[in-house]
C-alpha atoms as a PDB file:
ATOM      1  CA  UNK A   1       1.255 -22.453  25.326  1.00  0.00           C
ATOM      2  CA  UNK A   2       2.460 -24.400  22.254  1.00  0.00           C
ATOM      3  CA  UNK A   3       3.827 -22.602  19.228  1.00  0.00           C
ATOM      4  CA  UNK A   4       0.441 -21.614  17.837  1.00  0.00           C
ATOM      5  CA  UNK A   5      -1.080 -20.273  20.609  1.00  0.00           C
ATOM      6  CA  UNK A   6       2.288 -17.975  21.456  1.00  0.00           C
ATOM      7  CA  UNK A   7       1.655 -16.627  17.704  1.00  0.00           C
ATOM      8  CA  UNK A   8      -2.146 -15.685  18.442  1.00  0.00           C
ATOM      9  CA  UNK A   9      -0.967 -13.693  21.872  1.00  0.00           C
ATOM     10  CA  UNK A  10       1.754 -12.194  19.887  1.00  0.00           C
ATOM     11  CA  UNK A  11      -0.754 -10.893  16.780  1.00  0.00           C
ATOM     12  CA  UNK A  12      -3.112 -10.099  19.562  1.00  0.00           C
ATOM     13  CA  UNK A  13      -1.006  -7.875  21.827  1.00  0.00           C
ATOM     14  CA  UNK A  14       0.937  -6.079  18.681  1.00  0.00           C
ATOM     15  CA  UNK A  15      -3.163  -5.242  17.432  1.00  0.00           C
ATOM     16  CA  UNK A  16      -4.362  -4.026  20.777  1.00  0.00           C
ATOM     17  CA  UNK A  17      -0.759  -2.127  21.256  1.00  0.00           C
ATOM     18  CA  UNK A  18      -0.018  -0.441  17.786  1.00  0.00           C
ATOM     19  CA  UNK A  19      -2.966  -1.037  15.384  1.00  0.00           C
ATOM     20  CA  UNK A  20      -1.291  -3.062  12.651  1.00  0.00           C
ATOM     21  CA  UNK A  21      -3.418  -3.284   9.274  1.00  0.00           C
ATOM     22  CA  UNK A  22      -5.019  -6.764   8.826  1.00  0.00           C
ATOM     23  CA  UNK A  23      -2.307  -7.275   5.801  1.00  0.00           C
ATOM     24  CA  UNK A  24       0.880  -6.398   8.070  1.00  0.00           C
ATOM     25  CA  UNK A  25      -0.545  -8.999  10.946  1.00  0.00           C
ATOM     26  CA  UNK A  26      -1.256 -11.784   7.858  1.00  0.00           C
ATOM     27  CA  UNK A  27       2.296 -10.908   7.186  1.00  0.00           C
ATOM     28  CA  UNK A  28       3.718 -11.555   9.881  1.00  0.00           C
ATOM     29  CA  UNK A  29       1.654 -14.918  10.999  1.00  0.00           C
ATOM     30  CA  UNK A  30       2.399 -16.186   7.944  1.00  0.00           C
ATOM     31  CA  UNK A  31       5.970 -15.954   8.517  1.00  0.00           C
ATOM     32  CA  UNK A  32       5.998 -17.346  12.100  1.00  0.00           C
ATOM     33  CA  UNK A  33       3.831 -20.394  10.819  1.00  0.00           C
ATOM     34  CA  UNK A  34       6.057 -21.319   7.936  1.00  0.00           C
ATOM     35  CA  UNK A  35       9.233 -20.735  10.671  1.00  0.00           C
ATOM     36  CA  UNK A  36       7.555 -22.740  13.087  1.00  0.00           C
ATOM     37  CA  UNK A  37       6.814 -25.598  10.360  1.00  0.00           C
ATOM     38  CA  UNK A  38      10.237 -25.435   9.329  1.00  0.00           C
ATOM     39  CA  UNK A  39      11.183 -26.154  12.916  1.00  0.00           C
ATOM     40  CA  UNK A  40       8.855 -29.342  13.069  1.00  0.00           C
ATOM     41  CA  UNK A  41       9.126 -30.071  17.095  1.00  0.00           C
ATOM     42  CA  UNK A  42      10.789 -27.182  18.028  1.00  0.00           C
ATOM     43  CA  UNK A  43       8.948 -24.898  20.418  1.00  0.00           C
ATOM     44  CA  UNK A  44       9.442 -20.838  19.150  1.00  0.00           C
ATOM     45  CA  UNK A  45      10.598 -19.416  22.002  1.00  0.00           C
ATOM     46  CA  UNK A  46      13.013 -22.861  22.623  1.00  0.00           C
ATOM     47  CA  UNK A  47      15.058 -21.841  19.096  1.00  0.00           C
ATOM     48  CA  UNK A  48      18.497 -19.718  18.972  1.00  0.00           C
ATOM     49  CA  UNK A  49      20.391 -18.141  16.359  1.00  0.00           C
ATOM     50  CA  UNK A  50      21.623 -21.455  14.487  1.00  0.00           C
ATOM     51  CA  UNK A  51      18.254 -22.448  13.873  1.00  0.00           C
ATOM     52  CA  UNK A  52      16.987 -18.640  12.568  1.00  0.00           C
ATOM     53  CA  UNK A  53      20.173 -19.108  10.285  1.00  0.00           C
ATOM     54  CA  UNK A  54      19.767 -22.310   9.250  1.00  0.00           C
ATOM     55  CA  UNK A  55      16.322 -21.070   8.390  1.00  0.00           C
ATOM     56  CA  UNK A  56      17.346 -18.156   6.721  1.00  0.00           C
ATOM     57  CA  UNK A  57      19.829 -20.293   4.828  1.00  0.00           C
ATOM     58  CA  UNK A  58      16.988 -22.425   3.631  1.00  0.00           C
ATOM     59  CA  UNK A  59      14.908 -19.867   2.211  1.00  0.00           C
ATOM     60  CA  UNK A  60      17.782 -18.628   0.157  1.00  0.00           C
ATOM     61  CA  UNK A  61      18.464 -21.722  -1.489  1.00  0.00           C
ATOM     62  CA  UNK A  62      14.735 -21.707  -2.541  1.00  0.00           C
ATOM     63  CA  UNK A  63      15.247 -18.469  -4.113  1.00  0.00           C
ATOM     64  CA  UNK A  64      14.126 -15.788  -1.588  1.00  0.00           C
ATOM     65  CA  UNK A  65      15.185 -13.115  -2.004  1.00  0.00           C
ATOM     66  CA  UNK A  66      17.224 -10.146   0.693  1.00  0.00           C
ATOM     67  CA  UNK A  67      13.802  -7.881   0.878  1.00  0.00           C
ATOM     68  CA  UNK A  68      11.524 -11.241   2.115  1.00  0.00           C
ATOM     69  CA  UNK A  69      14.739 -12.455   4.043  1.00  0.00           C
ATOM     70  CA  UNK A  70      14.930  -8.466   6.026  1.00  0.00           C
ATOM     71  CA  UNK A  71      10.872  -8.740   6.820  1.00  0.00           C
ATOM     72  CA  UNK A  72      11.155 -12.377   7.611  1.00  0.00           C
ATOM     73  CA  UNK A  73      14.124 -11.078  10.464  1.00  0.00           C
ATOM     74  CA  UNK A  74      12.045  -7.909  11.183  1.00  0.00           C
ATOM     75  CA  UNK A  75       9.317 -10.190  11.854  1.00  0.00           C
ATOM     76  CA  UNK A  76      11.286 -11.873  14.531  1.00  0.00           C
ATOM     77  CA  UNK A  77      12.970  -9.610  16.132  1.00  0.00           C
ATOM     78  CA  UNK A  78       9.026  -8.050  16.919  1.00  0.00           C
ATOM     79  CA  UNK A  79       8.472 -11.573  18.082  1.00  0.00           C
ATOM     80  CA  UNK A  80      11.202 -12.363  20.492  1.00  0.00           C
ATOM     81  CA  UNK A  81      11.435  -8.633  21.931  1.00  0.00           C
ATOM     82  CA  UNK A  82       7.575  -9.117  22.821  1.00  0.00           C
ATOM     83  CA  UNK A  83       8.430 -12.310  24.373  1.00  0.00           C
ATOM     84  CA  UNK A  84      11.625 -11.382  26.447  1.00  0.00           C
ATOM     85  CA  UNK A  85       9.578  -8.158  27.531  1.00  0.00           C
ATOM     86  CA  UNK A  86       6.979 -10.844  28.897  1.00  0.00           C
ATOM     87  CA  UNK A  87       9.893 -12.362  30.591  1.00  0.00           C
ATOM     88  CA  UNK A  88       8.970 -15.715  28.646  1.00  0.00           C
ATOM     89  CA  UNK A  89      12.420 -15.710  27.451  1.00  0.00           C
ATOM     90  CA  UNK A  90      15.595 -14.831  28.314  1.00  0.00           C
ATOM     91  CA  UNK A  91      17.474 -13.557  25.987  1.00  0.00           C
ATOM     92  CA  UNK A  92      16.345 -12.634  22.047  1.00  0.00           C
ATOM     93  CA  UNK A  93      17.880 -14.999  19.899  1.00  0.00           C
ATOM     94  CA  UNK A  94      18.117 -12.724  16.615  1.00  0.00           C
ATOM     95  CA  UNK A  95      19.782 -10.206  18.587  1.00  0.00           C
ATOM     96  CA  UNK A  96      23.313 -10.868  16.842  1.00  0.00           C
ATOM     97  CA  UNK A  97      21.929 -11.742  13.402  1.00  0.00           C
ATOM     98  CA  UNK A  98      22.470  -8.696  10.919  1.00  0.00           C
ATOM     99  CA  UNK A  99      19.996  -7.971   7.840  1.00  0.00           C
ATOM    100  CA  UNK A 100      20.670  -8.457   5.023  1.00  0.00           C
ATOM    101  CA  UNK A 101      21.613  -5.137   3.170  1.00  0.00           C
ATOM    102  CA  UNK A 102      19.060  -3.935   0.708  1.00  0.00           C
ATOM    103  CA  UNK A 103      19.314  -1.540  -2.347  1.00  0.00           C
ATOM    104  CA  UNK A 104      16.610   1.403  -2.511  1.00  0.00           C
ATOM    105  CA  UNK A 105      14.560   0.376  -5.125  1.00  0.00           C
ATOM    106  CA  UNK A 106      12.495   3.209  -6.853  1.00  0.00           C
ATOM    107  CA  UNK A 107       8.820   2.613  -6.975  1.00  0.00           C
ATOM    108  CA  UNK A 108       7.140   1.845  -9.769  1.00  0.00           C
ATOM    109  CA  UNK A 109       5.620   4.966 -11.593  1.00  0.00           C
ATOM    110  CA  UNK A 110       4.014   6.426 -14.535  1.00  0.00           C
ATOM    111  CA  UNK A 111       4.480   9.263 -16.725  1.00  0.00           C
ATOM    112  CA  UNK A 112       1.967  12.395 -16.476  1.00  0.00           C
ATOM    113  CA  UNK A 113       1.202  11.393 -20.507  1.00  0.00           C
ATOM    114  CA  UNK A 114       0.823   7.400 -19.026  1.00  0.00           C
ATOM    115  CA  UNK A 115      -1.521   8.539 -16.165  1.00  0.00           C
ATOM    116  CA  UNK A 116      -4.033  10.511 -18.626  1.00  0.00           C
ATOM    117  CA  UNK A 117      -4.127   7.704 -20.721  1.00  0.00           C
ATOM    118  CA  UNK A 118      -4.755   5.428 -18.200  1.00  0.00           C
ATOM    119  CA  UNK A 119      -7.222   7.667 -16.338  1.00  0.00           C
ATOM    120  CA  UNK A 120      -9.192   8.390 -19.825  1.00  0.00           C
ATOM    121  CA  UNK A 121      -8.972   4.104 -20.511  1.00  0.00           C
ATOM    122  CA  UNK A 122     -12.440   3.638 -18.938  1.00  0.00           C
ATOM    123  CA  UNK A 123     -15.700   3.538 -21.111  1.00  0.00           C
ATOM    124  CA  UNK A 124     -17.846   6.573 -19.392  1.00  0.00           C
ATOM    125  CA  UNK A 125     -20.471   5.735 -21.559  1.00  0.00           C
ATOM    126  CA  UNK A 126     -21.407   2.418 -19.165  1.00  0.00           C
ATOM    127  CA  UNK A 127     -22.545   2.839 -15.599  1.00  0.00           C
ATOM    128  CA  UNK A 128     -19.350   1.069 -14.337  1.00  0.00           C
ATOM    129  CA  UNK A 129     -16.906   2.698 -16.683  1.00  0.00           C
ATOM    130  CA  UNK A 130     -18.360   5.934 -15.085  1.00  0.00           C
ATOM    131  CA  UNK A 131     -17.635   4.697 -11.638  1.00  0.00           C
ATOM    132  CA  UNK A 132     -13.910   3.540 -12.930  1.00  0.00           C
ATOM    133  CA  UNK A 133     -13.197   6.689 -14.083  1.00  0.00           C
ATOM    134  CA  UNK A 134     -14.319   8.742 -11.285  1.00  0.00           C
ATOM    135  CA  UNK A 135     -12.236   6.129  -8.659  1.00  0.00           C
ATOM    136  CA  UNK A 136      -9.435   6.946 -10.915  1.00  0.00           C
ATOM    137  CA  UNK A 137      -9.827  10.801 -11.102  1.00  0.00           C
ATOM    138  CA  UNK A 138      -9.982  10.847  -7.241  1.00  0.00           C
ATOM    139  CA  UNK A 139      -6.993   7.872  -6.724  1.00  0.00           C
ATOM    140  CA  UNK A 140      -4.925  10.655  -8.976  1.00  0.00           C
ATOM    141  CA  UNK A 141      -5.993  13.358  -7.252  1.00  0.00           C
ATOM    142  CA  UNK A 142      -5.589  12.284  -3.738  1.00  0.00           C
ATOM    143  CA  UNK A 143      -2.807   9.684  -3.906  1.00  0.00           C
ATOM    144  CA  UNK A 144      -4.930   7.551  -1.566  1.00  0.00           C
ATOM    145  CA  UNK A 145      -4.253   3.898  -1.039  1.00  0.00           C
ATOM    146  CA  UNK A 146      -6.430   1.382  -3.076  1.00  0.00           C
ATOM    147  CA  UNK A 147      -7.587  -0.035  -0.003  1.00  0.00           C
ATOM    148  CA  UNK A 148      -8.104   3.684   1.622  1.00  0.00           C
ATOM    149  CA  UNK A 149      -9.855   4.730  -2.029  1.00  0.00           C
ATOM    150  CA  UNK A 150     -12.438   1.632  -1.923  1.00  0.00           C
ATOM    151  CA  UNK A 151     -13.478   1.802   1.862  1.00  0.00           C
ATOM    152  CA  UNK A 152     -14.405   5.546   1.257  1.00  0.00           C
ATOM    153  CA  UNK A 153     -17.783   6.757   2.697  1.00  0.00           C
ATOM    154  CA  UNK A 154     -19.690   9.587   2.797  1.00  0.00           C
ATOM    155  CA  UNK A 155     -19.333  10.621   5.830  1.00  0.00           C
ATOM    156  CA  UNK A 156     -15.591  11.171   5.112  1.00  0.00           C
ATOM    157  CA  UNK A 157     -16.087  13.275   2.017  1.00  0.00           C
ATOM    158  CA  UNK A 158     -17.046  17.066   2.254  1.00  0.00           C
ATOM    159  CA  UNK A 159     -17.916  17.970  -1.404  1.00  0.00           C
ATOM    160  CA  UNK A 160     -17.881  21.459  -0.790  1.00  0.00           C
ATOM    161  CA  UNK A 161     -14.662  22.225   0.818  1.00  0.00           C
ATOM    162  CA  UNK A 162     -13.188  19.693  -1.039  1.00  0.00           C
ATOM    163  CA  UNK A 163     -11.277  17.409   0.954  1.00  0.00           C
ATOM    164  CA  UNK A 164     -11.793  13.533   2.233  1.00  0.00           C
ATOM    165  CA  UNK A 165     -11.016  12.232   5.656  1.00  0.00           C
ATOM    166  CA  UNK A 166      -8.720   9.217   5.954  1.00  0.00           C
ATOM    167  CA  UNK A 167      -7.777   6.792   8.397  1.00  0.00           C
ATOM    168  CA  UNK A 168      -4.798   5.437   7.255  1.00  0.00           C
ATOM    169  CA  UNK A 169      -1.936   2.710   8.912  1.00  0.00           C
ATOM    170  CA  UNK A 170      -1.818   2.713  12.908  1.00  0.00           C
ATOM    171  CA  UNK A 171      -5.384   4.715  12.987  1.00  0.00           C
ATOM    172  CA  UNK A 172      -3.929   7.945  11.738  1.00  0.00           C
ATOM    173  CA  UNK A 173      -6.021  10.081  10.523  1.00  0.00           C
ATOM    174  CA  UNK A 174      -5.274  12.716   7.713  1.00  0.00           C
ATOM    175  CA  UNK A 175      -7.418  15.193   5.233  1.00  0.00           C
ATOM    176  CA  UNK A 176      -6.636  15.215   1.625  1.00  0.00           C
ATOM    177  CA  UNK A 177      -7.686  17.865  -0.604  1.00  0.00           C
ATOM    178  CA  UNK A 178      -9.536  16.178  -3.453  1.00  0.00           C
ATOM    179  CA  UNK A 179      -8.922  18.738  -6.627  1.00  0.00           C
ATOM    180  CA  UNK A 180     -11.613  20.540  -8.987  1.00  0.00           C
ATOM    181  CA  UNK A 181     -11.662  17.416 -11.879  1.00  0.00           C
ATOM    182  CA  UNK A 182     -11.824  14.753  -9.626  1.00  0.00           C
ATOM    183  CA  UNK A 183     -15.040  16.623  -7.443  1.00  0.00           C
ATOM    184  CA  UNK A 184     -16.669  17.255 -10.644  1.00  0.00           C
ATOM    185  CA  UNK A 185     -16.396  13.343 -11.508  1.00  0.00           C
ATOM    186  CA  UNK A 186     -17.231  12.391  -8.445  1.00  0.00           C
ATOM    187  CA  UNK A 187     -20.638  15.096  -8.707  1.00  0.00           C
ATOM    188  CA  UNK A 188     -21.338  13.428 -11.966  1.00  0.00           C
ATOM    189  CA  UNK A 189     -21.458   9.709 -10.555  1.00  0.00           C
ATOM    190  CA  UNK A 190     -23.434  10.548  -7.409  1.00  0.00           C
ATOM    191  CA  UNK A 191     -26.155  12.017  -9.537  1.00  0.00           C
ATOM    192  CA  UNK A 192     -26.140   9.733 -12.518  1.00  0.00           C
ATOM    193  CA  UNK A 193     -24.645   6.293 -12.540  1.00  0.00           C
ATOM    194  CA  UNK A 194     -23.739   5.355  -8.878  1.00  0.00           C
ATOM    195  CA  UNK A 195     -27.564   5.956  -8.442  1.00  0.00           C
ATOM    196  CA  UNK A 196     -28.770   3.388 -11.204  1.00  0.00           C
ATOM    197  CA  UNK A 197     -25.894   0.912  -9.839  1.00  0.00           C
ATOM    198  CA  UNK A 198     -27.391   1.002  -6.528  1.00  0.00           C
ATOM    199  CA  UNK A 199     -31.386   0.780  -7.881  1.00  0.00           C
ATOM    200  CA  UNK A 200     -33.055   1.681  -5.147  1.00  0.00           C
ATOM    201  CA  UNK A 201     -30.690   0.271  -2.280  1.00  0.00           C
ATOM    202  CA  UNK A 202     -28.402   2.084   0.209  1.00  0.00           C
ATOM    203  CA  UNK A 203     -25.213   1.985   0.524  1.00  0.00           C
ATOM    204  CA  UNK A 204     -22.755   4.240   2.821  1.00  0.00           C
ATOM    205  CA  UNK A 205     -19.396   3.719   0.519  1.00  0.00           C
ATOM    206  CA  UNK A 206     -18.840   6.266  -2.717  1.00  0.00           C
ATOM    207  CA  UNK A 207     -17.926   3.397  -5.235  1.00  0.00           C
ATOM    208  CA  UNK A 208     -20.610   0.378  -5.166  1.00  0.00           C
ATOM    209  CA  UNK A 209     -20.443  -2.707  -7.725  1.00  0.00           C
ATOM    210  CA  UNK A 210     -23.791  -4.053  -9.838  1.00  0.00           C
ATOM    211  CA  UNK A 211     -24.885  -5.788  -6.828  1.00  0.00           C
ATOM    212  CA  UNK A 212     -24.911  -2.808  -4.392  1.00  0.00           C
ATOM    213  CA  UNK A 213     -22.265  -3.382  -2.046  1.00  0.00           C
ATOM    214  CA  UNK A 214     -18.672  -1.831  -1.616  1.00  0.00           C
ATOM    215  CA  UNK A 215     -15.271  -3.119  -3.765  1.00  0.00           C
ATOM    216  CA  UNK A 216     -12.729  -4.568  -2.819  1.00  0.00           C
ATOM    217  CA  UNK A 217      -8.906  -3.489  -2.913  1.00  0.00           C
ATOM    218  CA  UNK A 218      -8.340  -7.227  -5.535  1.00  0.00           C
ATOM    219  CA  UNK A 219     -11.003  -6.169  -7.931  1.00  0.00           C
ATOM    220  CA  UNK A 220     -10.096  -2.477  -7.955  1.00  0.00           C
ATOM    221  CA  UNK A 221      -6.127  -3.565  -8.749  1.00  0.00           C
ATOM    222  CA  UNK A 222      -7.681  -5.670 -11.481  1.00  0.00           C
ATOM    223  CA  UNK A 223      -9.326  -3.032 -13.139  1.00  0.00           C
ATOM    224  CA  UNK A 224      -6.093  -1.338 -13.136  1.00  0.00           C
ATOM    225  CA  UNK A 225      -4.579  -3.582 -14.588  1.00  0.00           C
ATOM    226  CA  UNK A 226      -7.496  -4.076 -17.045  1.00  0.00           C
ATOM    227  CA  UNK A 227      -7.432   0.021 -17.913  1.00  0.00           C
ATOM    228  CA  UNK A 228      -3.357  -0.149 -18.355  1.00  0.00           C
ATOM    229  CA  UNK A 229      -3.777  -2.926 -21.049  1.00  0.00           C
ATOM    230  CA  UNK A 230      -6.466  -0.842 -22.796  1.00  0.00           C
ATOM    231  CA  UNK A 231      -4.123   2.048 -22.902  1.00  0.00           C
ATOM    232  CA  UNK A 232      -1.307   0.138 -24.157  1.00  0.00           C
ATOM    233  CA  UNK A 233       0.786   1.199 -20.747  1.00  0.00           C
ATOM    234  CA  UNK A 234       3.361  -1.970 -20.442  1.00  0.00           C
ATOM    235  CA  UNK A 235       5.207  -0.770 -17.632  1.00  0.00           C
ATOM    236  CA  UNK A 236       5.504  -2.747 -14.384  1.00  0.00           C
ATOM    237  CA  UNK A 237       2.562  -1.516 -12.366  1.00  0.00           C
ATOM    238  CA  UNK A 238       1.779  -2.339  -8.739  1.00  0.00           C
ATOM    239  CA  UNK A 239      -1.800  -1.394  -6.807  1.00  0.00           C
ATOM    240  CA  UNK A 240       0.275   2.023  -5.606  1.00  0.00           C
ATOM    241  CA  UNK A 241       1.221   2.792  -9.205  1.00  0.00           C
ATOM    242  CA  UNK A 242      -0.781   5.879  -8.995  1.00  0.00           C
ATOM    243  CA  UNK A 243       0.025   6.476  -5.684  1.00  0.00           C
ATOM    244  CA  UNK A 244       3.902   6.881  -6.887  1.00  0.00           C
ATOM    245  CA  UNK A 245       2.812   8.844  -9.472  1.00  0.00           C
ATOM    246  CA  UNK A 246       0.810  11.189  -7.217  1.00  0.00           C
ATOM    247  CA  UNK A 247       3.775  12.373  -5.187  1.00  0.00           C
ATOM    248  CA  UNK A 248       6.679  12.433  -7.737  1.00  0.00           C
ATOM    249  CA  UNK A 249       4.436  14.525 -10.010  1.00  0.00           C
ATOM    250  CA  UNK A 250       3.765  16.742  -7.392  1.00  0.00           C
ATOM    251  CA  UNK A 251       7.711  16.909  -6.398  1.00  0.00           C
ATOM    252  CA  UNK A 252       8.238  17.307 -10.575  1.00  0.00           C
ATOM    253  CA  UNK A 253       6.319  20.407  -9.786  1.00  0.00           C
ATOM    254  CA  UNK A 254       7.587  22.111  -6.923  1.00  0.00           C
ATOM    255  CA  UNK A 255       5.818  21.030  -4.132  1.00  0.00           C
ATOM    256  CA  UNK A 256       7.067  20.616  -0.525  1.00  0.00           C
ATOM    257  CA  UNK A 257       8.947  17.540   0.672  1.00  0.00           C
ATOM    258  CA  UNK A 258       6.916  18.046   3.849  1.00  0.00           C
ATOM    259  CA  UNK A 259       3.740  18.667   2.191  1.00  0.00           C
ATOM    260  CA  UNK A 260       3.657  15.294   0.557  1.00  0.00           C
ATOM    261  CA  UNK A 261       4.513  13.705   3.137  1.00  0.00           C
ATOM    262  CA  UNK A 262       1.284  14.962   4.910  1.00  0.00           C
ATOM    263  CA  UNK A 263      -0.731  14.557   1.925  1.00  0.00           C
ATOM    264  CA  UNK A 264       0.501  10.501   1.618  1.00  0.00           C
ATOM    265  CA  UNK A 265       0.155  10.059   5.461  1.00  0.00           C
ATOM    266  CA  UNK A 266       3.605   8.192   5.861  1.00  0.00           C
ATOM    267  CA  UNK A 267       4.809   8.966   9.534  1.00  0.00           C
ATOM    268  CA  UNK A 268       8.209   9.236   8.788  1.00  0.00           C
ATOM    269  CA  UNK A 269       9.569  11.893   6.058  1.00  0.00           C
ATOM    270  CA  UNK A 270      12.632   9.484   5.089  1.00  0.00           C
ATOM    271  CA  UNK A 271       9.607   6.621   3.572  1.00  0.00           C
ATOM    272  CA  UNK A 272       8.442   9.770   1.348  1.00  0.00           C
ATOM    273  CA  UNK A 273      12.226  10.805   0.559  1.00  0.00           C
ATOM    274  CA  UNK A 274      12.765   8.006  -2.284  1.00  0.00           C
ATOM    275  CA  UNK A 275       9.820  10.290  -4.753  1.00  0.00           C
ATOM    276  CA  UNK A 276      12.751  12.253  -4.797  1.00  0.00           C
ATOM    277  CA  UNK A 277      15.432  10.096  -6.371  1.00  0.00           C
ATOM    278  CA  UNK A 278      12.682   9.151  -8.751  1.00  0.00           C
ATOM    279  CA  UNK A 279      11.955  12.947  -9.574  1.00  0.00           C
ATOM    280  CA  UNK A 280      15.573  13.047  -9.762  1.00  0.00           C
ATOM    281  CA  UNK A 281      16.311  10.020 -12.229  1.00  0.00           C
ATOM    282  CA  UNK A 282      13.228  11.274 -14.386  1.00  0.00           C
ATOM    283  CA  UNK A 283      15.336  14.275 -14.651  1.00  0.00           C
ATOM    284  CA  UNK A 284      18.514  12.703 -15.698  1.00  0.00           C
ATOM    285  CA  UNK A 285      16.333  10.479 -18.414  1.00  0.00           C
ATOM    286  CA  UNK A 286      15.026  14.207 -19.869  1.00  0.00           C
ATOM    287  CA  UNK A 287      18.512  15.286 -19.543  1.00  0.00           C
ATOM    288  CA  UNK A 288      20.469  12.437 -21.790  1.00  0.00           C
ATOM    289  CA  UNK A 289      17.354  12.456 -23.908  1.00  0.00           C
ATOM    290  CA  UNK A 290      16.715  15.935 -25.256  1.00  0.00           C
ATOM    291  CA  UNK A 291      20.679  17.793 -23.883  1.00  0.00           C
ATOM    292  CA  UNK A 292      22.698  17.845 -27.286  1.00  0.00           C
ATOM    293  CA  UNK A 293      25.310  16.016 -25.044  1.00  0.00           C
ATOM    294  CA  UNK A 294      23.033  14.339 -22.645  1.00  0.00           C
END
């Protein structure tokens, strides 16, 4: 197999075996084809550690930065342990190569003050400003991923106990109580707008565009950036703003470590750890602000 086709069994095998999300496989092909083009001649499984340095090298002086250069090497080291397991190779050339050390950034977030306005930026007096509004309300509410909140259907969504049904990375599945305001939004768009958006057609997903058909994650992180304009929010924003804002708000308030790590789906309670250094440096801004000797 040349270089290319090693790639497709590689993507291949890690779908069938773990159930990667389409964006973590386009990930990781696209850094194995850039790798590979960087290599010219070279086969993939021919290279050693001087040429994933001298790679690695390369990228720096470009600019790239230690988080690309740790999932560029976490990338590999996937790679070349599939390939040694296959026996293809025989030994795993990133094996002695150490990441590069990384801070813990804090995620982006917004204040509860930031996320009304931004929640409240839609015009709910036009059919899609409805439907904006309501995504909103329930992205809040749920701390869903965009792309989780968009593919939404109806046959995840019990309306009367409240909750939604989500399968989130790796084919987990999770329910997610949806909250009083956002069901009563939701109520309000099945019965009025979402029914003149669709004009007589069917569709299976809760939030449809002007020609009928489900949105997609791009367009949704648009609007958001669209509503935060309107609200005059200038913070750095990302398509899991309200995501972040979701669980440290809930920490702000008392909740369980545990419980929001249920509630976000993340499989390991250290990724939902870092809400609380943000709880905790939101408390230190309140603290210098408002203590007479803050």
């Amino acid at each position: 197999m040349n270089s290319a086709q090693v790639v497709e069994a590689f993507l291949n095998a890690l779908w069938l075996e773990l159930g990667l999300s389409d964006n973590t496989l386009a990930a990781y092909a696209s850094d194995l084809k850039q790798f590979s083009r960087w290599l010219k001649d070279k086969h993939l499984l021919e290279v050693d550690q001087t040429d994933i340095k001298g790679f690695l090298a390369a990228r720096h002086a470009q600019g790239t930065g230690n988080r690309s250069a740790a999932r560029f090497l976490s990338c590999l080291r996937r790679f070349y342990g599939y390939w040694l397991r296959e026996q293809r190779i025989e030994r795993d050339p990133t094996q002695l190569i150490d990441a590069p050390k990384l801070g813990r950034p804090l995620p982006d977030t917004l204040s509860e003050r930031d996320v009304e306005r931004l929640i409240e930026a839609p015009e709910i007096g036009e059919l899609l400003g409805f439907r904006d509004r309501a995504m909103l309300e329930v992205l809040y509410a749920t701390g869903l991923r965009v792309s989780e909140l968009v593919e939404l259907t109806f046959a995840q969504l019990n309306l009367r106990q409240g909750w939604v049904r989500v399968m989130g990375k790796g084919g987990k599945e999770r329910l997610v109580p949806v909250g009083e305001d956002a069901l009563d939004w939701l109520e309000r768009y099945f019965a009025g707008p979402r029914l003149a958006l669709l004009a007589g057609r069917q569709s299976d997903f809760l939030f449809v565009t002007k020609r009928g058909e489900g949105m997609t994650r791009q367009a949704f992180w648009y609007l958001i950036k669209r509503y935060a304009a309107v609200a005059g929010i200038d913070k750095p924003l990302s398509p899991h703003t309200l995501r972040h804002a979701f669980a440290t708000h809930l920490l702000n308030h008392g909740a369980d470590l545990r419980a929001v790590q249920m509630l976000l789906g993340h499989s390991d309670l250290s990724t939902t750890q870092i809400y609380t250094h943000v709880a905790q440096q939101r408390l230190k801004e309140l603290h210098t602000q408002h203590h007479p000797r803050g």
